[in-house]
PDB file of N, CA and C in Angstrom:
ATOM      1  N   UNK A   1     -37.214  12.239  29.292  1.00  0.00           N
ATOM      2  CA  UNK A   1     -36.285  13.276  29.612  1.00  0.00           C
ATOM      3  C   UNK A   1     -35.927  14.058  28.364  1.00  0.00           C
ATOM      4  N   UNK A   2     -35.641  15.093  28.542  1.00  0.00           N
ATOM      5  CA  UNK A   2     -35.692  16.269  27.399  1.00  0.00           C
ATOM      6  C   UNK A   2     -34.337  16.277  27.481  1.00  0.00           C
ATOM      7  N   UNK A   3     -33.144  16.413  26.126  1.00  0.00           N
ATOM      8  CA  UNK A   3     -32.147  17.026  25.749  1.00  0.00           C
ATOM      9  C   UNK A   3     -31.919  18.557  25.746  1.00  0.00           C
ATOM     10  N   UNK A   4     -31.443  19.295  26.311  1.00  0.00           N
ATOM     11  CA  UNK A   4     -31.181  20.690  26.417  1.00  0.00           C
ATOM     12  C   UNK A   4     -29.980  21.005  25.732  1.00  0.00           C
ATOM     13  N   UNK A   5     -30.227  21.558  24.344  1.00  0.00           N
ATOM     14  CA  UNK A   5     -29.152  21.901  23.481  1.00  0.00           C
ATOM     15  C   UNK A   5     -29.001  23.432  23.629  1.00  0.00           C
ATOM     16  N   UNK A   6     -27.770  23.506  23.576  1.00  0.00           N
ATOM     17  CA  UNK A   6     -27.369  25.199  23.626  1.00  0.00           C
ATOM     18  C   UNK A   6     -26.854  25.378  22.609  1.00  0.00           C
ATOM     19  N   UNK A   7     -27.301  26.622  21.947  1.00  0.00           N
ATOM     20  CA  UNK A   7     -26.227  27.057  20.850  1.00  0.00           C
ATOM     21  C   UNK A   7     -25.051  27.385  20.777  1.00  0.00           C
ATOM     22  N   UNK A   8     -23.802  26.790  20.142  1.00  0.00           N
ATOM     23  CA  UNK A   8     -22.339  27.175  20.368  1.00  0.00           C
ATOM     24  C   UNK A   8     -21.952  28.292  19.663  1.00  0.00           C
ATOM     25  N   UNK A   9     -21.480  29.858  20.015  1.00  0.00           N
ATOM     26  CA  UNK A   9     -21.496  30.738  18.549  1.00  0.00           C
ATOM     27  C   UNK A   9     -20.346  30.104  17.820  1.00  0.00           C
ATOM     28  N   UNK A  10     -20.416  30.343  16.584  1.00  0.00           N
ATOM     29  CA  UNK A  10     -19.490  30.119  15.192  1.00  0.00           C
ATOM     30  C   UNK A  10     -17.852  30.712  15.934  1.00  0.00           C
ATOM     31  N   UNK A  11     -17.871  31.937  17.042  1.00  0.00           N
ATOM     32  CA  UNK A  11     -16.631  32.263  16.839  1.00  0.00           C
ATOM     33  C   UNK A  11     -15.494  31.105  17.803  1.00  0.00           C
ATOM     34  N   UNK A  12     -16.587  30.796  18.595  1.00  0.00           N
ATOM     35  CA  UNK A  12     -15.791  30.003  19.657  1.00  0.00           C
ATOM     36  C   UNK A  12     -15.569  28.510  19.105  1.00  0.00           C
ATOM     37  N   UNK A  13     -15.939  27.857  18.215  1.00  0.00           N
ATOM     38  CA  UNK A  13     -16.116  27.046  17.233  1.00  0.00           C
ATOM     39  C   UNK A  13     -14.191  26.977  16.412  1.00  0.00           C
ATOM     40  N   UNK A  14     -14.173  28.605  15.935  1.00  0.00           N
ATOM     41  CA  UNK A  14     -13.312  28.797  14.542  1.00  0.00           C
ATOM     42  C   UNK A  14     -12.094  28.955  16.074  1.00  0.00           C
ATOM     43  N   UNK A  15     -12.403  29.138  16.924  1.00  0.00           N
ATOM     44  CA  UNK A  15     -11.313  29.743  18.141  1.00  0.00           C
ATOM     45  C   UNK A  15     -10.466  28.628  18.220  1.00  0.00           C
ATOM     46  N   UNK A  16     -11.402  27.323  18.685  1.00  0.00           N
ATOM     47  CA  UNK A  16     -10.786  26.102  19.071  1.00  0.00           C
ATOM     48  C   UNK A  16      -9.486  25.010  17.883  1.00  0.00           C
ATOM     49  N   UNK A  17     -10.074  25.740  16.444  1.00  0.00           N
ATOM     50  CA  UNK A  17      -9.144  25.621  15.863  1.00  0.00           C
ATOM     51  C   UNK A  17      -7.163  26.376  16.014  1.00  0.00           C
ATOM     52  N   UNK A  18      -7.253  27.660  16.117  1.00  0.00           N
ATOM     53  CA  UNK A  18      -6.056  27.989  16.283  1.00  0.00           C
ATOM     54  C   UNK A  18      -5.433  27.444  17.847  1.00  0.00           C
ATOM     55  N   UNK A  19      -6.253  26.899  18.745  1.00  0.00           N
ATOM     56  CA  UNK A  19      -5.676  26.633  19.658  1.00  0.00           C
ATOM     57  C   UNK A  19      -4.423  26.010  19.999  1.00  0.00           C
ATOM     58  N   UNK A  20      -3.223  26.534  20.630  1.00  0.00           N
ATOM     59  CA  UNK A  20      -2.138  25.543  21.194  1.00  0.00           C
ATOM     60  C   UNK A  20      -1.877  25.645  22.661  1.00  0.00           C
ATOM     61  N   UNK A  21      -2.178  24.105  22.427  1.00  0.00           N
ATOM     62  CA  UNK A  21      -1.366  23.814  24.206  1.00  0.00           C
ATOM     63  C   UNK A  21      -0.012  24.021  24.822  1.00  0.00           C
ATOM     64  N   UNK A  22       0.205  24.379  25.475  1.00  0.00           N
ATOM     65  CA  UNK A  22       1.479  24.672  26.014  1.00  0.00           C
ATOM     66  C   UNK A  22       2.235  23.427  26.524  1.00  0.00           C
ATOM     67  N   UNK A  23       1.233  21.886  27.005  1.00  0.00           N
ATOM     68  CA  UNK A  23       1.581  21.002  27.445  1.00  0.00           C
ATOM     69  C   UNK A  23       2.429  19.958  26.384  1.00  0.00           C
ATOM     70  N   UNK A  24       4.236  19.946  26.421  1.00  0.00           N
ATOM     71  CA  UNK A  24       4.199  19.625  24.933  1.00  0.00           C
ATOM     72  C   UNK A  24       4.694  17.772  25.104  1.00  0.00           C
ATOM     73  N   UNK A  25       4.212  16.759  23.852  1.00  0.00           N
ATOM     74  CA  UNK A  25       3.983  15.864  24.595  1.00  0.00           C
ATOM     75  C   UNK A  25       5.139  15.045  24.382  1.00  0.00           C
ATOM     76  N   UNK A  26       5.552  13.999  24.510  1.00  0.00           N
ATOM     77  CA  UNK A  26       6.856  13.495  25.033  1.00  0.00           C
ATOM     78  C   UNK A  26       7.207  12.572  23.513  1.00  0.00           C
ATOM     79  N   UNK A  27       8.865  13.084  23.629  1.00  0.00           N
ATOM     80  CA  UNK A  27       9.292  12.573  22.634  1.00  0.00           C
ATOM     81  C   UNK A  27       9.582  11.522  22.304  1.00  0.00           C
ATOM     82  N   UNK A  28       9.210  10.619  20.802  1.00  0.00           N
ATOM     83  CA  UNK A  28       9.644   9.869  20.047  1.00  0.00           C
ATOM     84  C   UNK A  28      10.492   8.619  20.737  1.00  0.00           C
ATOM     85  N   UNK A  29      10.379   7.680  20.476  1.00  0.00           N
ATOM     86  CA  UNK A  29      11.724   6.677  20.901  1.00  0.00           C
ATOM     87  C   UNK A  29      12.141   6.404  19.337  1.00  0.00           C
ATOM     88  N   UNK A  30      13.255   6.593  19.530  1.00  0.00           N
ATOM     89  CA  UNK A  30      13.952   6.379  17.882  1.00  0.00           C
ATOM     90  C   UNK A  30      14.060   4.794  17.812  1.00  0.00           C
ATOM     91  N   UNK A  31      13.942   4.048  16.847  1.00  0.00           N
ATOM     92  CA  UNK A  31      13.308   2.470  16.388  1.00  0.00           C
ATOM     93  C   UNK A  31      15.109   2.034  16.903  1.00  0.00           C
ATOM     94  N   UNK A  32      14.701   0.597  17.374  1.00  0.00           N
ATOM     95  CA  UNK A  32      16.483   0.232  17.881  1.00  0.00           C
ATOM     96  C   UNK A  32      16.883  -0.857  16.361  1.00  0.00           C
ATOM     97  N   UNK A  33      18.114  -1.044  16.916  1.00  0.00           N
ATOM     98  CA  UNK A  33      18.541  -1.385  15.387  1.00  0.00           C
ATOM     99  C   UNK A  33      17.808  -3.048  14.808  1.00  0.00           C
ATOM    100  N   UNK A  34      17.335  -3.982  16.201  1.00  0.00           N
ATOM    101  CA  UNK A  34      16.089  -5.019  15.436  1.00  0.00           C
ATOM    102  C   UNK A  34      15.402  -4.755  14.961  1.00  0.00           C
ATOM    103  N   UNK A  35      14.498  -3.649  15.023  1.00  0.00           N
ATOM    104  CA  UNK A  35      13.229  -2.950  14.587  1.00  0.00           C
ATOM    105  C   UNK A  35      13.423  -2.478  13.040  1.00  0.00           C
ATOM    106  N   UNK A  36      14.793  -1.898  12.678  1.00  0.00           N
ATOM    107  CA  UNK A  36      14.732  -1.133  11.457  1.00  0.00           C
ATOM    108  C   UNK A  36      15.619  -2.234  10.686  1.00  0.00           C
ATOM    109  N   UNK A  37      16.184  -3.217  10.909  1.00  0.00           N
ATOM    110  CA  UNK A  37      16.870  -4.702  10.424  1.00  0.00           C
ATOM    111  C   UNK A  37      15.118  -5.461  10.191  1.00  0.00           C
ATOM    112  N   UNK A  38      14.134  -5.441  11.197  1.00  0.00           N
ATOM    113  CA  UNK A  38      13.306  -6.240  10.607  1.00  0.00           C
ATOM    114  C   UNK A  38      12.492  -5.234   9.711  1.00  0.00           C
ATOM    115  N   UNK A  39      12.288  -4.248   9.898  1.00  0.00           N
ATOM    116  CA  UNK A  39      11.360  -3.605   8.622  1.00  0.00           C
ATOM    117  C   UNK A  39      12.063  -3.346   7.339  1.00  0.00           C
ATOM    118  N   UNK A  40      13.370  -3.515   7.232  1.00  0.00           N
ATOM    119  CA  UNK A  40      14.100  -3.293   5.884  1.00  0.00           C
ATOM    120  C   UNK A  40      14.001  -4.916   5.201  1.00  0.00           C
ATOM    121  N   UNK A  41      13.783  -6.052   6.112  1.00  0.00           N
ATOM    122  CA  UNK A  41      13.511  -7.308   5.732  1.00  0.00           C
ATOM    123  C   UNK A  41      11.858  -7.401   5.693  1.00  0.00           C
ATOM    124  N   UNK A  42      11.682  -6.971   5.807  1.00  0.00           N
ATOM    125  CA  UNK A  42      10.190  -6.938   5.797  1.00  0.00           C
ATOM    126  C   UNK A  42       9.819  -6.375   4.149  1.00  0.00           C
ATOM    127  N   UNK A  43      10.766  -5.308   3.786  1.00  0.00           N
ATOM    128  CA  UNK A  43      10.296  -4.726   2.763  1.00  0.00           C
ATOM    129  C   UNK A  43      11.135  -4.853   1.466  1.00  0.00           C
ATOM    130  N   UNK A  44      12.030  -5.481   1.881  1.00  0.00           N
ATOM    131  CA  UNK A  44      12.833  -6.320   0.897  1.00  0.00           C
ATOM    132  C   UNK A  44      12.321  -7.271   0.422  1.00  0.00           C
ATOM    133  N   UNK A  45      11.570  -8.379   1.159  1.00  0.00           N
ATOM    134  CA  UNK A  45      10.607  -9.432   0.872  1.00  0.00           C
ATOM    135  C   UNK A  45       9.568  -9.171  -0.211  1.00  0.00           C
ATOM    136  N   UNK A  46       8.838  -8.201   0.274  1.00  0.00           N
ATOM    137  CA  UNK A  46       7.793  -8.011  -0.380  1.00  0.00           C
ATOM    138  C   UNK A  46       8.149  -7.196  -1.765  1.00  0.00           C
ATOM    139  N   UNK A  47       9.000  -6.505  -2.209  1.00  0.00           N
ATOM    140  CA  UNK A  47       9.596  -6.131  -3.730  1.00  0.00           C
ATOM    141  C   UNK A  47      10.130  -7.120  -4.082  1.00  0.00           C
ATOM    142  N   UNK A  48      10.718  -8.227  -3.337  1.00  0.00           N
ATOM    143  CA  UNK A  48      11.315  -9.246  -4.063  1.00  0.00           C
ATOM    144  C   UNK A  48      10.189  -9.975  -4.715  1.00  0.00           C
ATOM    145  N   UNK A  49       9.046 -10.600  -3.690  1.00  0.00           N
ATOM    146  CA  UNK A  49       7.956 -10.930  -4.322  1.00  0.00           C
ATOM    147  C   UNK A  49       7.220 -10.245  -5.579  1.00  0.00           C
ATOM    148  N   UNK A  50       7.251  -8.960  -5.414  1.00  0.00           N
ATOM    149  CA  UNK A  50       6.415  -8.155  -6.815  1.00  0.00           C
ATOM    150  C   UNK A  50       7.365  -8.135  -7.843  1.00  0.00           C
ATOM    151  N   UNK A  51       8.579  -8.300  -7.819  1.00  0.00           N
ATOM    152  CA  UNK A  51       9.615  -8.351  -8.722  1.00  0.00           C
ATOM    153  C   UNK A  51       9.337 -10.252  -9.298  1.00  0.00           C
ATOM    154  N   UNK A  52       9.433 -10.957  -8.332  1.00  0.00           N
ATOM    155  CA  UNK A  52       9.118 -12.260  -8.783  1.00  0.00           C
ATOM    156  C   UNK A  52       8.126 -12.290  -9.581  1.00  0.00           C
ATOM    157  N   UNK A  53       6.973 -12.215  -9.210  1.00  0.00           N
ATOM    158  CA  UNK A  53       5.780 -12.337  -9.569  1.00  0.00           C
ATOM    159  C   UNK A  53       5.727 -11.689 -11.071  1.00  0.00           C
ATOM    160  N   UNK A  54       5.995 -10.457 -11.273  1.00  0.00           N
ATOM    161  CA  UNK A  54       6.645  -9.954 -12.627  1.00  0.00           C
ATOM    162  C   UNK A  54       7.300 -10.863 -13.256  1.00  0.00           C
ATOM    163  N   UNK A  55       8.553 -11.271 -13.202  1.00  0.00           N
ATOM    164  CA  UNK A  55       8.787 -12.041 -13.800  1.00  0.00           C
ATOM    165  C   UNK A  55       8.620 -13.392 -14.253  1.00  0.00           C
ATOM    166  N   UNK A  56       7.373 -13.670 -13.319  1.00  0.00           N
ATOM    167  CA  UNK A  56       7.232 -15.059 -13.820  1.00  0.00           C
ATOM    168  C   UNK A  56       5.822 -14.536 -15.125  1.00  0.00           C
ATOM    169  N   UNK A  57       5.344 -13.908 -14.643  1.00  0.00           N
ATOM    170  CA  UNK A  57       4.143 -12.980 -15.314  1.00  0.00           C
ATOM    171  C   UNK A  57       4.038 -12.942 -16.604  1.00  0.00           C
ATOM    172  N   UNK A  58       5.504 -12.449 -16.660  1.00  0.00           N
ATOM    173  CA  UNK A  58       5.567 -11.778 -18.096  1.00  0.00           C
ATOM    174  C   UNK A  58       5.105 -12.688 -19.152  1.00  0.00           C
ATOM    175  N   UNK A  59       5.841 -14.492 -18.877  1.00  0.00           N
ATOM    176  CA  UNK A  59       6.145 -15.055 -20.177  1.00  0.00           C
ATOM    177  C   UNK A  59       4.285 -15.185 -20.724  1.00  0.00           C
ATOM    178  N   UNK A  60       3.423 -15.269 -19.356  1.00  0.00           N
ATOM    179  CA  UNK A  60       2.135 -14.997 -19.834  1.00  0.00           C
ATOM    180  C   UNK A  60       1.385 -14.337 -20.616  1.00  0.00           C
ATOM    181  N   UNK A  61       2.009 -13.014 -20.411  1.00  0.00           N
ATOM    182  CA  UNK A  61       1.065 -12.011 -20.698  1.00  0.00           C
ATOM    183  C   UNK A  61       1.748 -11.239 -22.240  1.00  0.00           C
ATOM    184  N   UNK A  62       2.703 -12.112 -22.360  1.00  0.00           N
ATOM    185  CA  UNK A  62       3.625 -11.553 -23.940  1.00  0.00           C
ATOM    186  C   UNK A  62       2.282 -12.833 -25.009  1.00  0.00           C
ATOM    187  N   UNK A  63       1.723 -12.005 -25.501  1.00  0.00           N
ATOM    188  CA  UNK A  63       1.141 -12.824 -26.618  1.00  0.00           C
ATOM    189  C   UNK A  63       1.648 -12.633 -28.311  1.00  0.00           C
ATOM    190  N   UNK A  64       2.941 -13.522 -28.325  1.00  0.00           N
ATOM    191  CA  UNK A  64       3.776 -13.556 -29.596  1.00  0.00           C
ATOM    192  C   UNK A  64       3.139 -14.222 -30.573  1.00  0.00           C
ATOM    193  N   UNK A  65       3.544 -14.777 -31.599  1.00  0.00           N
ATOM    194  CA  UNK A  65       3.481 -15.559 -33.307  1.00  0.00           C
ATOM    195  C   UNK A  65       3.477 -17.024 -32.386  1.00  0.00           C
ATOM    196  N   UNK A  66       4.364 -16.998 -31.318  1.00  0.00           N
ATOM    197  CA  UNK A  66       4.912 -18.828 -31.251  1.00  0.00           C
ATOM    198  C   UNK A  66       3.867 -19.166 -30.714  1.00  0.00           C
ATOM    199  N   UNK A  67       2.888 -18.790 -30.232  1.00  0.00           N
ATOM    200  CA  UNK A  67       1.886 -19.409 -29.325  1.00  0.00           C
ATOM    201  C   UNK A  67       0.718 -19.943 -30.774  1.00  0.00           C
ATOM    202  N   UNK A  68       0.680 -19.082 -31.230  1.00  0.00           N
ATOM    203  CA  UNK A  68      -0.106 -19.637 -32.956  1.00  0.00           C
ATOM    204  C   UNK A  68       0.405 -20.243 -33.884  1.00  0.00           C
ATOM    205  N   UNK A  69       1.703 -20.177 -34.065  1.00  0.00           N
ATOM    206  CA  UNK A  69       2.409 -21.298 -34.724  1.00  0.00           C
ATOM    207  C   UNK A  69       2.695 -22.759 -33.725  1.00  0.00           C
ATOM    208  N   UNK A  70       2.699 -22.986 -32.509  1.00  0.00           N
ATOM    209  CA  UNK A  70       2.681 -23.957 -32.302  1.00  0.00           C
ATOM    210  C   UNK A  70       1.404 -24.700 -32.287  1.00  0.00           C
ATOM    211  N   UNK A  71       0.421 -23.992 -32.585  1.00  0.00           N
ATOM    212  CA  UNK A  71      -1.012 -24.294 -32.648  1.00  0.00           C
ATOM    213  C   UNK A  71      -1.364 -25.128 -34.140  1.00  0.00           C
ATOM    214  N   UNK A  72      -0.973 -24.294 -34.642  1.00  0.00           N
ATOM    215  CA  UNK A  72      -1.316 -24.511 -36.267  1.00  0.00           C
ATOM    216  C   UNK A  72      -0.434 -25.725 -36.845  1.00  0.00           C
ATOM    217  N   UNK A  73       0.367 -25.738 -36.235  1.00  0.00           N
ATOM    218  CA  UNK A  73       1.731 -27.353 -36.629  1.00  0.00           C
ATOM    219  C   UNK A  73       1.108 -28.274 -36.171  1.00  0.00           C
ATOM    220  N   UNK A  74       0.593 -28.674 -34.812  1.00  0.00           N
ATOM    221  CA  UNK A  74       0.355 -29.518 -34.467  1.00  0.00           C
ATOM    222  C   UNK A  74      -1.111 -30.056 -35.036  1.00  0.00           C
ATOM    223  N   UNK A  75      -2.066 -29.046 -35.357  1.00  0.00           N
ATOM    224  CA  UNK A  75      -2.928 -29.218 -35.916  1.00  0.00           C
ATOM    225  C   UNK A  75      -2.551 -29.939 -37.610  1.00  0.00           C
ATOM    226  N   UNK A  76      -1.748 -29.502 -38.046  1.00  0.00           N
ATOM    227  CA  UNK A  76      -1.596 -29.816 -39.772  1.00  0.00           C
ATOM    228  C   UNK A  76      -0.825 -31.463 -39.644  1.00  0.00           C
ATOM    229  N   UNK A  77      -0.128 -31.228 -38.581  1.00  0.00           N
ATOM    230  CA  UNK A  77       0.437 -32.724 -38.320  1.00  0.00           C
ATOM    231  C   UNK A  77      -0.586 -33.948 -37.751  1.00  0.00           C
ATOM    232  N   UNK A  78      -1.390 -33.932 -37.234  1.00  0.00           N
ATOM    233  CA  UNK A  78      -2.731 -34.804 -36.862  1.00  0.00           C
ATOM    234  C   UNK A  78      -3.336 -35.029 -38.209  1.00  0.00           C
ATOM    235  N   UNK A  79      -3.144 -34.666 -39.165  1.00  0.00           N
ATOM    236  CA  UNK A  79      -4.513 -34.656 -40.499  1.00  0.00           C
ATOM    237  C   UNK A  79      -3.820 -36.096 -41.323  1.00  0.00           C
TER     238      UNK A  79
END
């Protein structure tokens, strides 16, 4: 079986863009107050976590003197 393609012109193409429907569609239900109590806990959680996580982070990722001086003591004290 053969496909029968028709050419669409370009204007009716660019037309379907400005198009508006007149049919307008039904409004919104505004969130009830469980819904916006659980998404403010929802998102409180999760900054609390990235805030945690930061702070436990940090003492890692600070590379001070004490981490090489406790190196070097314990080493001179073994000899």
């Amino acid at each position: 079986m053969q496909s029968r393609r028709e050419a669409v012109p370009f204007a009716f193409v660019a037309e379907t863009d400005r198009f508006r429907s007149n049919v307008t569609p039904p409004a919104r239900q505004r969130p009830s107050l469980p819904e916006i109590a659980g998404r403010t806990l929802i998102g409180l959680t999760v900054v609390a976590g990235l805030v945690g996580s930061l702070l436990f982070g940090m003492p890692a990722l600070q590379a001070g003197p004490q981490a090489g001086q406790t190196q070097q003591s314990e080493a001179s004290e073994g000899r």
